[in-house]
N, C-alpha and C. Protein backbone atom coordinates (compact mmCIF):
# COMPACT_ATOMS: atom_id res chain seq x y z
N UNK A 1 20.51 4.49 5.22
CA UNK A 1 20.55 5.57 4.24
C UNK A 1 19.17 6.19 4.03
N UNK A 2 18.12 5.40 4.28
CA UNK A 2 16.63 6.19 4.30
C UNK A 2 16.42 7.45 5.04
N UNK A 3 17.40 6.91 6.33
CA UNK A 3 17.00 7.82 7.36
C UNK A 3 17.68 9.27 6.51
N UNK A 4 18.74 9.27 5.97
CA UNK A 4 19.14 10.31 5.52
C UNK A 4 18.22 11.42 4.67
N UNK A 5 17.61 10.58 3.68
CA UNK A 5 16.67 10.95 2.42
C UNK A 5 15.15 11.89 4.14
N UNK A 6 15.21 10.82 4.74
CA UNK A 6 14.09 11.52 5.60
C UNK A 6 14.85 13.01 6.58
N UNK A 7 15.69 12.67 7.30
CA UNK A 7 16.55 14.09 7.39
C UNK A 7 16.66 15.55 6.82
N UNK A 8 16.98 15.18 5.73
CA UNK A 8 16.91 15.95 4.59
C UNK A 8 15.66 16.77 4.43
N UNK A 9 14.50 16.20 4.00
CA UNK A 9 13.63 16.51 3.85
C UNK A 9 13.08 17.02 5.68
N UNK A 10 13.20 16.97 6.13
CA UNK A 10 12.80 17.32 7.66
C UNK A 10 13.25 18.43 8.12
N UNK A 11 14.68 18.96 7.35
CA UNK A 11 15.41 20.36 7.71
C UNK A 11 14.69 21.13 6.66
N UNK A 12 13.80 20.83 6.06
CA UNK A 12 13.23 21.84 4.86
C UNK A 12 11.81 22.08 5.91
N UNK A 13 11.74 23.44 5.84
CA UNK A 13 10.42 23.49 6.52
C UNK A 13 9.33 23.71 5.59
N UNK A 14 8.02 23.34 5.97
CA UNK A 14 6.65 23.67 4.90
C UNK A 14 7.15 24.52 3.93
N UNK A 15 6.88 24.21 2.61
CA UNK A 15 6.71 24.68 1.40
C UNK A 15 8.02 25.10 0.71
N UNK A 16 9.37 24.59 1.15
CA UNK A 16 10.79 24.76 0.68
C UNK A 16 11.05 23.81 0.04
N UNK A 17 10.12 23.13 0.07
CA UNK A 17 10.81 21.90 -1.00
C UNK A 17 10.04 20.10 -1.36
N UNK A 18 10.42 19.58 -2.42
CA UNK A 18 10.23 18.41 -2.24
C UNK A 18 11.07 17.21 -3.30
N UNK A 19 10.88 15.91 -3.08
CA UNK A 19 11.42 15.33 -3.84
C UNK A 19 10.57 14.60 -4.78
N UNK A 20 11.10 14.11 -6.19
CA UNK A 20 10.47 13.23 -7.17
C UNK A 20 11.37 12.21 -7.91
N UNK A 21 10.78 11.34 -8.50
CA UNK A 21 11.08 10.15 -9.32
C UNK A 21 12.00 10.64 -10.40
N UNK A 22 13.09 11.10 -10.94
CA UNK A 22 13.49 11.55 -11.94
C UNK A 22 13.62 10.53 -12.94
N UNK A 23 14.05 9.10 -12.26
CA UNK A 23 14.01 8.21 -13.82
C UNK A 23 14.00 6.71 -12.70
N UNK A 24 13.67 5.80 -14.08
CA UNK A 24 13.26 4.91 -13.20
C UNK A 24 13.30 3.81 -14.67
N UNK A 25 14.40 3.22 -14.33
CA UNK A 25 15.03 2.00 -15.42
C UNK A 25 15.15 0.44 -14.41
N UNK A 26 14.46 -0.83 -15.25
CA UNK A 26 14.01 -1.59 -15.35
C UNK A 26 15.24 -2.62 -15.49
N UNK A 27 15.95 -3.22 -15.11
CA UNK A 27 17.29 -4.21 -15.35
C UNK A 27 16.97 -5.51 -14.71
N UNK A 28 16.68 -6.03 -15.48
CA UNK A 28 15.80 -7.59 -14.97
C UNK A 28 14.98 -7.13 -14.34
N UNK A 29 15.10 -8.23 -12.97
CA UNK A 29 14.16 -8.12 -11.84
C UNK A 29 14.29 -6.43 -11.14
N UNK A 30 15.65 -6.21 -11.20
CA UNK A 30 15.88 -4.91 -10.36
C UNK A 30 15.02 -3.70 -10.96
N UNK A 31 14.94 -2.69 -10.32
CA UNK A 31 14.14 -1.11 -10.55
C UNK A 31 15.27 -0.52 -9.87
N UNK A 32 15.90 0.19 -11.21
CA UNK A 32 16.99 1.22 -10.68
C UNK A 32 16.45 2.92 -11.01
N UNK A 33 16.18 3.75 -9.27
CA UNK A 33 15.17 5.04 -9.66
C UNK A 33 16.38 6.38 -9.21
N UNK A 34 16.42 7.33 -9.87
CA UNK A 34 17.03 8.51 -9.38
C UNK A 34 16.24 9.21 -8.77
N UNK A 35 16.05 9.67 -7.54
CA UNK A 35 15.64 10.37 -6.78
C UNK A 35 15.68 11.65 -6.23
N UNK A 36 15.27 13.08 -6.45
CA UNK A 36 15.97 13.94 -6.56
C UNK A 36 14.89 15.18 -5.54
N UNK A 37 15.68 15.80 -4.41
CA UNK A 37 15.13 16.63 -3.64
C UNK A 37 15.36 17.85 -4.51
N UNK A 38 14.10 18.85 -4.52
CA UNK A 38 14.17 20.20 -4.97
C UNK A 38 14.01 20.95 -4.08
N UNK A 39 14.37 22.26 -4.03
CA UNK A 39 14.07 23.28 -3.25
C UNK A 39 13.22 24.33 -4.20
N UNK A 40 12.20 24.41 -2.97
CA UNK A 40 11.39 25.67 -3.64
C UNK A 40 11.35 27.03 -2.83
N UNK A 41 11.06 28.15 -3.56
CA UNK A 41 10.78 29.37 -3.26
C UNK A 41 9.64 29.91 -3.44
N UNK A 42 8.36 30.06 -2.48
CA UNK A 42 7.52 30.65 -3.54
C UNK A 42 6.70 29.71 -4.36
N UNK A 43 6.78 28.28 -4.25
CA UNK A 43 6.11 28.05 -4.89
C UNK A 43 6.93 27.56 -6.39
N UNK A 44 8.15 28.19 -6.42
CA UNK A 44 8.83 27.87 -7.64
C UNK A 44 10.28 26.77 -7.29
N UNK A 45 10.34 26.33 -8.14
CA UNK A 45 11.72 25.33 -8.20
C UNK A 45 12.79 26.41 -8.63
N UNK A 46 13.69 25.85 -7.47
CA UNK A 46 15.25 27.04 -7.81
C UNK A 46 15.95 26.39 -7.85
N UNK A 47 16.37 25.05 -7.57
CA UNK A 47 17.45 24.31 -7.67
C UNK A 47 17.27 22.93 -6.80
N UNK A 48 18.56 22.14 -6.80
CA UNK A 48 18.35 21.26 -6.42
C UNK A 48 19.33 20.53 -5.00
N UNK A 49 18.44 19.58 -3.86
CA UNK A 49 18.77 19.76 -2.99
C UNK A 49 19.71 18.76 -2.71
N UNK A 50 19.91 17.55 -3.15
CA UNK A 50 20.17 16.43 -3.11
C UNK A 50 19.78 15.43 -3.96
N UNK A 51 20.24 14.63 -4.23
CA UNK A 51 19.76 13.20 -5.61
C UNK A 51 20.32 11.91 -4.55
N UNK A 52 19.89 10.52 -5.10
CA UNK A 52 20.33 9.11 -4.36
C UNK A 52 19.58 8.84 -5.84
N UNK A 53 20.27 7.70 -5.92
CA UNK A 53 20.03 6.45 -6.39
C UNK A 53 19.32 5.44 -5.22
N UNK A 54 18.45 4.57 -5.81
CA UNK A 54 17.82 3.57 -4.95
C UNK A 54 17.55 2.21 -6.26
N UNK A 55 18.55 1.15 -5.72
CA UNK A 55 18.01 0.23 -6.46
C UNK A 55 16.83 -0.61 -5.70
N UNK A 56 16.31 -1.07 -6.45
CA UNK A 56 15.54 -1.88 -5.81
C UNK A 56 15.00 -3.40 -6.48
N UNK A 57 16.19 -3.84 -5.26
CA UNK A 57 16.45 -5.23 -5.78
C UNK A 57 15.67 -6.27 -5.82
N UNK A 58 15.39 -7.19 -6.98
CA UNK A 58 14.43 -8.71 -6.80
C UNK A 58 12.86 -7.73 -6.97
N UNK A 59 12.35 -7.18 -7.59
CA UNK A 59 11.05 -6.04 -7.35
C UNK A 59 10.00 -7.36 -7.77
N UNK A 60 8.60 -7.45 -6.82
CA UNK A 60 7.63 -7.91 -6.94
C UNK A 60 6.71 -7.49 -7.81
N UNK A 61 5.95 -5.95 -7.44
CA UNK A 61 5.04 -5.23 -7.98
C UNK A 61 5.63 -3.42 -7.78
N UNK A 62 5.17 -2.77 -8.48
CA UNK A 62 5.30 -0.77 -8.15
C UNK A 62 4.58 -0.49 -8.89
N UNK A 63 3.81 0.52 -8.80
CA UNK A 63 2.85 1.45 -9.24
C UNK A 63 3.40 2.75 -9.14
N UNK A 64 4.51 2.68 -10.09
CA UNK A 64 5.46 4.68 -9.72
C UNK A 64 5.27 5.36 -10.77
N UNK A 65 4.78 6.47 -10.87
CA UNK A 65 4.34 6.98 -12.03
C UNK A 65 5.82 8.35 -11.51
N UNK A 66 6.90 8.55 -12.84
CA UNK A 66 7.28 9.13 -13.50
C UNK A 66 7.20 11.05 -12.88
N UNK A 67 8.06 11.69 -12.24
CA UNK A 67 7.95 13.15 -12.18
C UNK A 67 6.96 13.89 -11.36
N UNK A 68 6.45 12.53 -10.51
CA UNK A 68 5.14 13.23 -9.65
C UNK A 68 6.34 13.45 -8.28
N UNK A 69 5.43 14.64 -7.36
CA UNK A 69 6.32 15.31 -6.35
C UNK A 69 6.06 14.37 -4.82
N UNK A 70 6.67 14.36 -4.01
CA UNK A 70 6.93 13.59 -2.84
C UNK A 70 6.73 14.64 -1.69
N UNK A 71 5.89 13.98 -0.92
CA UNK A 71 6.54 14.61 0.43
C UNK A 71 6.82 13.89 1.97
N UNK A 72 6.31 12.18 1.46
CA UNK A 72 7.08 11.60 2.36
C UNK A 72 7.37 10.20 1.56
N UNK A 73 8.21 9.95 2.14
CA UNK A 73 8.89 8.86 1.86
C UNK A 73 9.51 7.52 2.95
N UNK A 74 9.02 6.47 3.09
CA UNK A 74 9.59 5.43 3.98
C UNK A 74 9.93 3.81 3.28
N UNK A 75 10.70 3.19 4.17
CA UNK A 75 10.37 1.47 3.62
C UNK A 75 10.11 0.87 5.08
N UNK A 76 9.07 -0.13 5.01
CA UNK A 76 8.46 -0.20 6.10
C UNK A 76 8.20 -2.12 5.28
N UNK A 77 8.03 -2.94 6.57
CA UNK A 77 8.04 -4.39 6.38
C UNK A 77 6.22 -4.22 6.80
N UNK A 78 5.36 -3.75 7.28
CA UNK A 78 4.65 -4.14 7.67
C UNK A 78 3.44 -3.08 6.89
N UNK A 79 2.62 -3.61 5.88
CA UNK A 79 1.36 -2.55 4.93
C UNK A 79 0.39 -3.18 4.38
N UNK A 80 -0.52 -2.81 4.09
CA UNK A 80 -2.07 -3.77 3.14
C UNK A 80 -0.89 -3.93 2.35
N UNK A 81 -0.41 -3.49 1.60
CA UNK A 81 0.14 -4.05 0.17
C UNK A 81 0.78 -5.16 -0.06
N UNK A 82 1.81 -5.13 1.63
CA UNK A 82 2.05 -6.67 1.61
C UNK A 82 1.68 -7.49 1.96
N UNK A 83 0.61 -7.47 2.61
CA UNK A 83 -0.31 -8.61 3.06
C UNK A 83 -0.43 -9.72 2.49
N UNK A 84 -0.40 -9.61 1.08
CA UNK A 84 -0.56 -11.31 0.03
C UNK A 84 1.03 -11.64 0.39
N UNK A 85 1.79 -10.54 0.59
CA UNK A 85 3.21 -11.65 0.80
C UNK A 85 3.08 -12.38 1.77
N UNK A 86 3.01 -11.79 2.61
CA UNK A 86 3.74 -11.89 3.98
C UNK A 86 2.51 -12.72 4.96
N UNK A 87 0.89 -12.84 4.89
CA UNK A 87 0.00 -13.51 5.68
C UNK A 87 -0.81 -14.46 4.84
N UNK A 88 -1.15 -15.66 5.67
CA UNK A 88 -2.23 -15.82 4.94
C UNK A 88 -3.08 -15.93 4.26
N UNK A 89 -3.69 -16.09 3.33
CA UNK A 89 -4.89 -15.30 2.98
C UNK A 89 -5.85 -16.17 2.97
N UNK A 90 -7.19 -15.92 2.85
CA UNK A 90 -8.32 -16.78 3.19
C UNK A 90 -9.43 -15.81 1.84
N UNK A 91 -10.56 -16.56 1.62
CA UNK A 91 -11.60 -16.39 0.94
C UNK A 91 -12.26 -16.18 1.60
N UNK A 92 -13.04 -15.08 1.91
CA UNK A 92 -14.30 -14.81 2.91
C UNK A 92 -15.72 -14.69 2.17
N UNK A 93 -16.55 -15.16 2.63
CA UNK A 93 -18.03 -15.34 2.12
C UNK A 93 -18.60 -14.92 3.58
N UNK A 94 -19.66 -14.66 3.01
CA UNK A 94 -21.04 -14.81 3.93
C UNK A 94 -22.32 -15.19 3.93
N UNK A 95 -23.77 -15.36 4.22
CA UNK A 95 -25.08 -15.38 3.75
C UNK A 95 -24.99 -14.84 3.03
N UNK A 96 -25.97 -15.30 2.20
CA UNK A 96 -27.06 -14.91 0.89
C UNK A 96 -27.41 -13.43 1.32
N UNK A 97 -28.16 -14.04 2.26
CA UNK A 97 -29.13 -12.86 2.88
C UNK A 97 -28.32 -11.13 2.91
N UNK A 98 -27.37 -11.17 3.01
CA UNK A 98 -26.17 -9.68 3.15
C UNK A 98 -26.42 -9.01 1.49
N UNK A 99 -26.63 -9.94 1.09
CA UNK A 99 -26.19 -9.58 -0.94
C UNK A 99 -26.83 -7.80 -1.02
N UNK A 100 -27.89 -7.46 -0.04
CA UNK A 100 -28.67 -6.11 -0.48
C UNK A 100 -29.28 -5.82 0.74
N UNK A 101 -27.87 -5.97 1.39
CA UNK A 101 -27.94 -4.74 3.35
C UNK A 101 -27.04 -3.96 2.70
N UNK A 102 -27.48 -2.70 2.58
CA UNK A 102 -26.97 -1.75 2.60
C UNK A 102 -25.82 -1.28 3.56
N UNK A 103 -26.98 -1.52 4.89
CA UNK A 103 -26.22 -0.80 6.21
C UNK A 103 -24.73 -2.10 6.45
N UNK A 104 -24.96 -3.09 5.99
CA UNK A 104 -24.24 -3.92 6.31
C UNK A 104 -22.36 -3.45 5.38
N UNK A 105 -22.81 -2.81 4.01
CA UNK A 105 -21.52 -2.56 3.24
C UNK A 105 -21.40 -1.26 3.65
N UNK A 106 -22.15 -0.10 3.95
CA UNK A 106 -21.79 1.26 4.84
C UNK A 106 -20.77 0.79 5.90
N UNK A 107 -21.54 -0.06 6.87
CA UNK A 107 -20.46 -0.33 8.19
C UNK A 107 -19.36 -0.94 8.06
N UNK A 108 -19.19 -1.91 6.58
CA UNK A 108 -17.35 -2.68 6.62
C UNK A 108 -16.54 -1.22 6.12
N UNK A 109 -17.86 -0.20 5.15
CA UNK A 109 -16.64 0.96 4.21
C UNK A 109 -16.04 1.44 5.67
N UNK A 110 -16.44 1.71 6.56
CA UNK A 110 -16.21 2.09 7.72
C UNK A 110 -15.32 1.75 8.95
N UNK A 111 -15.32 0.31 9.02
CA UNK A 111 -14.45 -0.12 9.81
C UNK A 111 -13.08 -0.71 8.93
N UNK A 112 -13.35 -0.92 7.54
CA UNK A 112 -12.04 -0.97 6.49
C UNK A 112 -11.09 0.11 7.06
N UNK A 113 -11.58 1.22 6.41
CA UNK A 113 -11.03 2.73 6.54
C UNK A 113 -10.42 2.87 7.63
N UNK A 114 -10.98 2.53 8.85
CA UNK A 114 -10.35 3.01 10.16
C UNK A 114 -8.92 1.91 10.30
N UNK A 115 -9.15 0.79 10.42
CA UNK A 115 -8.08 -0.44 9.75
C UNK A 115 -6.99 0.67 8.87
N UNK A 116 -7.43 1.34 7.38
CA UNK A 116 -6.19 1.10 7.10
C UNK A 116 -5.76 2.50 7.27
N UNK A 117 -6.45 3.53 7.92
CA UNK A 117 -5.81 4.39 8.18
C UNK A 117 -4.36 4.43 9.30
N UNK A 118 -4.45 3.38 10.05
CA UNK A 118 -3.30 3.28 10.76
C UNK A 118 -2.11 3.19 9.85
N UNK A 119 -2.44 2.75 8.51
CA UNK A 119 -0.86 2.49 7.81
C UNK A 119 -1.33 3.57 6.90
N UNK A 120 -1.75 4.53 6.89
CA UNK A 120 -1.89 5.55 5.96
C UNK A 120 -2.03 5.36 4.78
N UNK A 121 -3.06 4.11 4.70
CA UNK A 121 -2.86 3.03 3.31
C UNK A 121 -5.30 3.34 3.04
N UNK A 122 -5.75 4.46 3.19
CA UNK A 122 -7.45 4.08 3.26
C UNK A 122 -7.45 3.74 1.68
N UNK A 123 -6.25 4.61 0.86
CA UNK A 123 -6.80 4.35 -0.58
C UNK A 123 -6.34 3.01 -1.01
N UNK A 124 -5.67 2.24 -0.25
CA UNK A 124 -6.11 0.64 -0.80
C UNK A 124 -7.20 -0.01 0.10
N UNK A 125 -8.53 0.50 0.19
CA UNK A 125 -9.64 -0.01 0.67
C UNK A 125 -10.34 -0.95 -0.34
N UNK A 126 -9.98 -0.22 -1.77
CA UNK A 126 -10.78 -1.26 -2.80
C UNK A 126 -9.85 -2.69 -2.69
N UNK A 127 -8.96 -3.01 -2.36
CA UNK A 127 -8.38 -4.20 -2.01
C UNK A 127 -8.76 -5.23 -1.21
N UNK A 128 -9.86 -4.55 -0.23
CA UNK A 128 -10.37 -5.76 0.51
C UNK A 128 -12.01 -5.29 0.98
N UNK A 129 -12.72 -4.29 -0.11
CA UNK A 129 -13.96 -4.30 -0.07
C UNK A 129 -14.72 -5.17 -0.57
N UNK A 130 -16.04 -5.74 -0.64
CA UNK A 130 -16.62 -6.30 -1.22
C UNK A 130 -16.80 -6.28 -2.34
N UNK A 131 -16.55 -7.39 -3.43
CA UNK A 131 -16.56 -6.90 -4.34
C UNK A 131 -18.02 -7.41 -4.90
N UNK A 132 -18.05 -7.42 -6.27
CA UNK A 132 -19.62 -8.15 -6.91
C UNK A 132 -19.91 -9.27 -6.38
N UNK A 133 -20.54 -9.61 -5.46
CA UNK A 133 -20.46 -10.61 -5.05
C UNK A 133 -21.19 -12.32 -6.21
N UNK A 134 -20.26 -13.48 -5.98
CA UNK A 134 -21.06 -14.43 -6.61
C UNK A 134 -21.14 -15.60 -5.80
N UNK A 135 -22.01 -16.05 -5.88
CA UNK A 135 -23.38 -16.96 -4.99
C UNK A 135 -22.28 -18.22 -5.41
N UNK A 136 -21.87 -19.28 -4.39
CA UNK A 136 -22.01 -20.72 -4.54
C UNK A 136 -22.50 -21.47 -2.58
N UNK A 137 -23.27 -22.23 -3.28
CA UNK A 137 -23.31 -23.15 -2.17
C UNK A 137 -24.18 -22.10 -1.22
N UNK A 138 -25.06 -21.07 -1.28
CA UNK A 138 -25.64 -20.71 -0.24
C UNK A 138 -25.19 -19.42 0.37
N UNK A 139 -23.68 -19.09 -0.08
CA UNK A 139 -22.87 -18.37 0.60
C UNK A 139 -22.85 -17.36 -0.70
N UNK A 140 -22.25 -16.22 -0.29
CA UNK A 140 -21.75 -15.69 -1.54
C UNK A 140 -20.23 -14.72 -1.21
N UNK A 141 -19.65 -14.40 -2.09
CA UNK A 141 -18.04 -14.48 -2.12
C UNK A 141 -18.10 -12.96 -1.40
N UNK A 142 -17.09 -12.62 -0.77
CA UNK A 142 -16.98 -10.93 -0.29
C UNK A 142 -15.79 -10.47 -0.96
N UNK A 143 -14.74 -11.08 -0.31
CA UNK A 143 -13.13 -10.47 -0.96
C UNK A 143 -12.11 -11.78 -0.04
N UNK A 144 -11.52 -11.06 -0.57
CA UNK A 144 -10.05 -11.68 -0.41
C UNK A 144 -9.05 -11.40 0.65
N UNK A 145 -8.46 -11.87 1.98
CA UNK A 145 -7.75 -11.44 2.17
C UNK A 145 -7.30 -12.10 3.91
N UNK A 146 -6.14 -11.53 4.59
CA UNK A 146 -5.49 -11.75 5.79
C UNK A 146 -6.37 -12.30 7.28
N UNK A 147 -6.06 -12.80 7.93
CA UNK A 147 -7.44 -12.81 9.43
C UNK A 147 -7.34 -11.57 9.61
N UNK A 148 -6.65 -10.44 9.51
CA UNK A 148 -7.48 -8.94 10.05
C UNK A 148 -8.39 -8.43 9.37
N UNK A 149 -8.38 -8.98 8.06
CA UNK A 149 -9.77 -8.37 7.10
C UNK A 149 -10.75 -9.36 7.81
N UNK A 150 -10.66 -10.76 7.80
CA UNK A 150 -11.36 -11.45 8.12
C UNK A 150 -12.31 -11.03 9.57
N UNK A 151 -11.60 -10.54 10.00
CA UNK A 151 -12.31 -10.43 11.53
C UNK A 151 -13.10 -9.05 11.55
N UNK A 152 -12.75 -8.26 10.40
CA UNK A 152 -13.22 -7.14 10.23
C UNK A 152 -14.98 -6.93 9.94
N UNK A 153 -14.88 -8.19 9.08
CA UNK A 153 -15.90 -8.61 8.26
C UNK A 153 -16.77 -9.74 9.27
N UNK A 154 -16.23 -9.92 9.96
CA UNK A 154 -16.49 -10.89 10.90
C UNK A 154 -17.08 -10.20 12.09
N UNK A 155 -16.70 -8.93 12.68
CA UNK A 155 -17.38 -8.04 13.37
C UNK A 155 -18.34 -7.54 12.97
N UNK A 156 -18.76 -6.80 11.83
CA UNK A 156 -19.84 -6.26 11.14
C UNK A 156 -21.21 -7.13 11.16
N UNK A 157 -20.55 -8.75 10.65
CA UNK A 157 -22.00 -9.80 10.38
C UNK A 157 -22.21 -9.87 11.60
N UNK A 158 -21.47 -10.35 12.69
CA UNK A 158 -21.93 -10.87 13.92
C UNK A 158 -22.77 -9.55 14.12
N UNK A 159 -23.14 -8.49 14.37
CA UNK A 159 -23.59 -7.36 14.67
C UNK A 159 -25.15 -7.48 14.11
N UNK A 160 -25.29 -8.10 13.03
CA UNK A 160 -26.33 -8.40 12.57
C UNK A 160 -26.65 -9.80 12.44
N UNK A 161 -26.33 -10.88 13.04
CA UNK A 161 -26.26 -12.03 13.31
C UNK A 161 -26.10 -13.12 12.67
N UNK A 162 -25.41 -12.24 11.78
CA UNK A 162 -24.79 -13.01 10.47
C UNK A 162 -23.48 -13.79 10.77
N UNK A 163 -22.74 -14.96 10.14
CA UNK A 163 -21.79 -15.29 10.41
C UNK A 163 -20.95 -15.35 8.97
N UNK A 164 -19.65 -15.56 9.22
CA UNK A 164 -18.47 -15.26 7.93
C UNK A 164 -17.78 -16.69 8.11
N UNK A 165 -17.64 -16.51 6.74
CA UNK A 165 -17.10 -18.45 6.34
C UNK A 165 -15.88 -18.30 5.55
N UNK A 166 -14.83 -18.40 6.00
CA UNK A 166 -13.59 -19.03 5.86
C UNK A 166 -12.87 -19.84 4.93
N UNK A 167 -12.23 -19.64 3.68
CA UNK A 167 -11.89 -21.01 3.22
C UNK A 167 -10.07 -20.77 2.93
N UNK A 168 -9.48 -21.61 2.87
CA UNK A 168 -8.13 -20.93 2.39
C UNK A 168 -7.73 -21.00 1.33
N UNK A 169 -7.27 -19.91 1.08
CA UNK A 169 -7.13 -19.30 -0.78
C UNK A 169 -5.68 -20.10 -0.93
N UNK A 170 -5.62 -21.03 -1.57
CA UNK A 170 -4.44 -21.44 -1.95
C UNK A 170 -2.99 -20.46 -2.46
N UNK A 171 -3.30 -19.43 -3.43
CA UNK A 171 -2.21 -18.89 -4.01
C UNK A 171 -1.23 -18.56 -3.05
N UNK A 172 0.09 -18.87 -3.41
CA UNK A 172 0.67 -17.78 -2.49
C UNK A 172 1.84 -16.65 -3.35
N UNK A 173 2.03 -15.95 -2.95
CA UNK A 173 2.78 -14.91 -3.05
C UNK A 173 4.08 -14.78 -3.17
N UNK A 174 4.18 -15.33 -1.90
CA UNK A 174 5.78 -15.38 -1.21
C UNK A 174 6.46 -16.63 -0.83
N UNK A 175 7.69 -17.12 -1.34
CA UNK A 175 8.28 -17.94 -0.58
C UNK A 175 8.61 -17.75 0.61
N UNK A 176 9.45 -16.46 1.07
CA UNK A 176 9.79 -15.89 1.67
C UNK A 176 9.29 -15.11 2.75
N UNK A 177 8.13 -14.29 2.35
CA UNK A 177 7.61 -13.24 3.46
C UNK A 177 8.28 -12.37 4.04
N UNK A 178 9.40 -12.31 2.96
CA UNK A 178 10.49 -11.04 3.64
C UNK A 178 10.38 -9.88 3.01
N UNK A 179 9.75 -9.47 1.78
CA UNK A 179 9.27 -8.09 1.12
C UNK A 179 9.36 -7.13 2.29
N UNK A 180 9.88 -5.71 1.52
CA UNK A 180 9.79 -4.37 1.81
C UNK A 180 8.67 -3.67 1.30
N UNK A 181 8.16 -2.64 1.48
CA UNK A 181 7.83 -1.58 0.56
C UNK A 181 8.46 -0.29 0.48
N UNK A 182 8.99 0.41 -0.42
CA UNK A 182 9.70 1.60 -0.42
C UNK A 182 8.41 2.29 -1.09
N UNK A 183 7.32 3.17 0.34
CA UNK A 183 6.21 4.05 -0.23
C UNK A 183 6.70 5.58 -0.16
N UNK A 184 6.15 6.06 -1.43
CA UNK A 184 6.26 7.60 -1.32
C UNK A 184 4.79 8.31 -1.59
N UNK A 185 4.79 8.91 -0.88
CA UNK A 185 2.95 9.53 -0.68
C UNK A 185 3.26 11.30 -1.14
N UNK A 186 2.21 11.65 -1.62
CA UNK A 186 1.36 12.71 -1.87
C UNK A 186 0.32 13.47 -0.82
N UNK A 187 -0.20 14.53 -1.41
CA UNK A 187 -1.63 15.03 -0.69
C UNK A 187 -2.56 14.07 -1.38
N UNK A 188 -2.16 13.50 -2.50
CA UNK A 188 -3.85 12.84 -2.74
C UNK A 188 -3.46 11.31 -3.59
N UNK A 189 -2.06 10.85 -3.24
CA UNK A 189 -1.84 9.82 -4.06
C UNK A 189 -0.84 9.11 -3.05
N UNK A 190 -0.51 7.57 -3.22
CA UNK A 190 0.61 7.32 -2.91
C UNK A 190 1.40 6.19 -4.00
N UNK A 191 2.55 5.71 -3.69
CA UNK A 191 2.87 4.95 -5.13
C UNK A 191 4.15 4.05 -4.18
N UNK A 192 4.52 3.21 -4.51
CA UNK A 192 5.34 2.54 -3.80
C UNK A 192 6.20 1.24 -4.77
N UNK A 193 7.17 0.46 -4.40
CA UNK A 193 7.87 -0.57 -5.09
C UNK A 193 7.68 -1.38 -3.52
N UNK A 194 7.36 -2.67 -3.98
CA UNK A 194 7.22 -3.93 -3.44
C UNK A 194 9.16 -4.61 -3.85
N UNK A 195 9.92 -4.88 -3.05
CA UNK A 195 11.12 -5.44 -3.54
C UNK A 195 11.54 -6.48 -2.00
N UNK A 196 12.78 -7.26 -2.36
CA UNK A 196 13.22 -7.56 -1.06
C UNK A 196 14.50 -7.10 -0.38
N UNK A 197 15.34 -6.19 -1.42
CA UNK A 197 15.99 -5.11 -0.50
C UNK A 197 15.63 -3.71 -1.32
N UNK A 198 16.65 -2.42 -0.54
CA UNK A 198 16.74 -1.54 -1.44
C UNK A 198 18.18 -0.93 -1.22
N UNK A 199 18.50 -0.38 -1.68
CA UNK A 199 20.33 -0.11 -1.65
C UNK A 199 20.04 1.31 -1.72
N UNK A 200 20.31 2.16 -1.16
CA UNK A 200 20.08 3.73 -1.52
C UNK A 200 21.62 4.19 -1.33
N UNK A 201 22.03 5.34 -2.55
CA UNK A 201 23.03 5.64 -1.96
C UNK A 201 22.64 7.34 -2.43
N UNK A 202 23.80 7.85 -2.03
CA UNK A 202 23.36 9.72 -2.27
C UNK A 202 24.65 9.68 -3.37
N UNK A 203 24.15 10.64 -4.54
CA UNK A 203 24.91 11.01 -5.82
C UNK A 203 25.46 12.18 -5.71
N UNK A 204 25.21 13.02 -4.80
CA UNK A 204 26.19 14.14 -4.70
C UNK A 204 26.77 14.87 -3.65
């Protein structure tokens, strides 16, 4: 049924239209959202193109803000966002010595970005940048996250002959590792529900 919602929107050419969040109710675990394609003219809303319901069942985490406009929409098993479900995760540190290389946090903003531009995900970069770093044992903390951050970070030091230290972050996430994400993106935002199914059906 996704494929439909994407269809839809695919016979609309540039600037005829888009879809948004019309409501979005909370029933236990579930997130039940109305979804509603508009057609535009001009720049103006004339009516409407199509609606679905999408539950979205067992929900982990979403960040959906309410009446903002869409212009793509997917559910996809594989994103930074699910990464704490679905891999691993490890604690990455490095030397002391990195705490105030500049060139050293220029080159991860850099090879982050290129990483998550493949999932059209750069604006969750603050997710696995360095954060304040704090000192134990010699080392000091970077971030959090999967062996592809790891190796990321792991390319950069070796470059400067630094090495990256490993520990494994106990928490986990997921029993399962079967999470979806149902993302809907913007020109300058994206927003998504973390669930482990989604049921879409069309309302009219």
């Amino acid at each position: 049924m996704i494929q439909q919602i994407i269809d839809a929107l695919d016979e609309l050419t540039e600037g005829e239209g888009y879809f948004s969040i019309d409501q979005a109710v909370r029933v236990d675990n579930d997130l039940h959202l109305t979804l509603t394609m508009y057609k535009e003219v001009y720049g103006r809303t004339v009516g409407k193109h199509a609606s679905w319901s999408i539950i979205c069942e067992d929900v982990r985490e979403n960040n959906l803000g309410i009446s903002s406009s869409f212009l793509y929409l997917r559910i996809l098993r594989d994103h930074p966002v699910l990464f704490k479900y679905n891999k691993p995760y490890f604690w990455i540190l490095g030397p002391e010595k990195m705490a105030e290389n500049e060139k050293i946090y220029g080159q991860l903003f850099k090879e982050l970005s290129n990483f998550l531009k493949k999932y059209n995900a750069v604006n969750r970069i603050h997710d696995f940048l360095s954060f304040q770093p704090g000192f134990t044992e010699g080392l000091i903390s970077l971030t959090f996250g999967p062996q592809e951050i790891a190796d990321i970070y792991r390319k950069v030091l070796e470059k400067e002959s630094m090495q990256v230290t490993l520990q494994s972050y106990p928490i986990i996430h997921s029993d399962t590792g079967t999470e979806q994400i149902l993302l809907f993106v913007n020109v300058e935002h994206s927003f998504y529900v973390v669930a482990e199914h989604f049921h879409i059906t069309r309302m009219d």
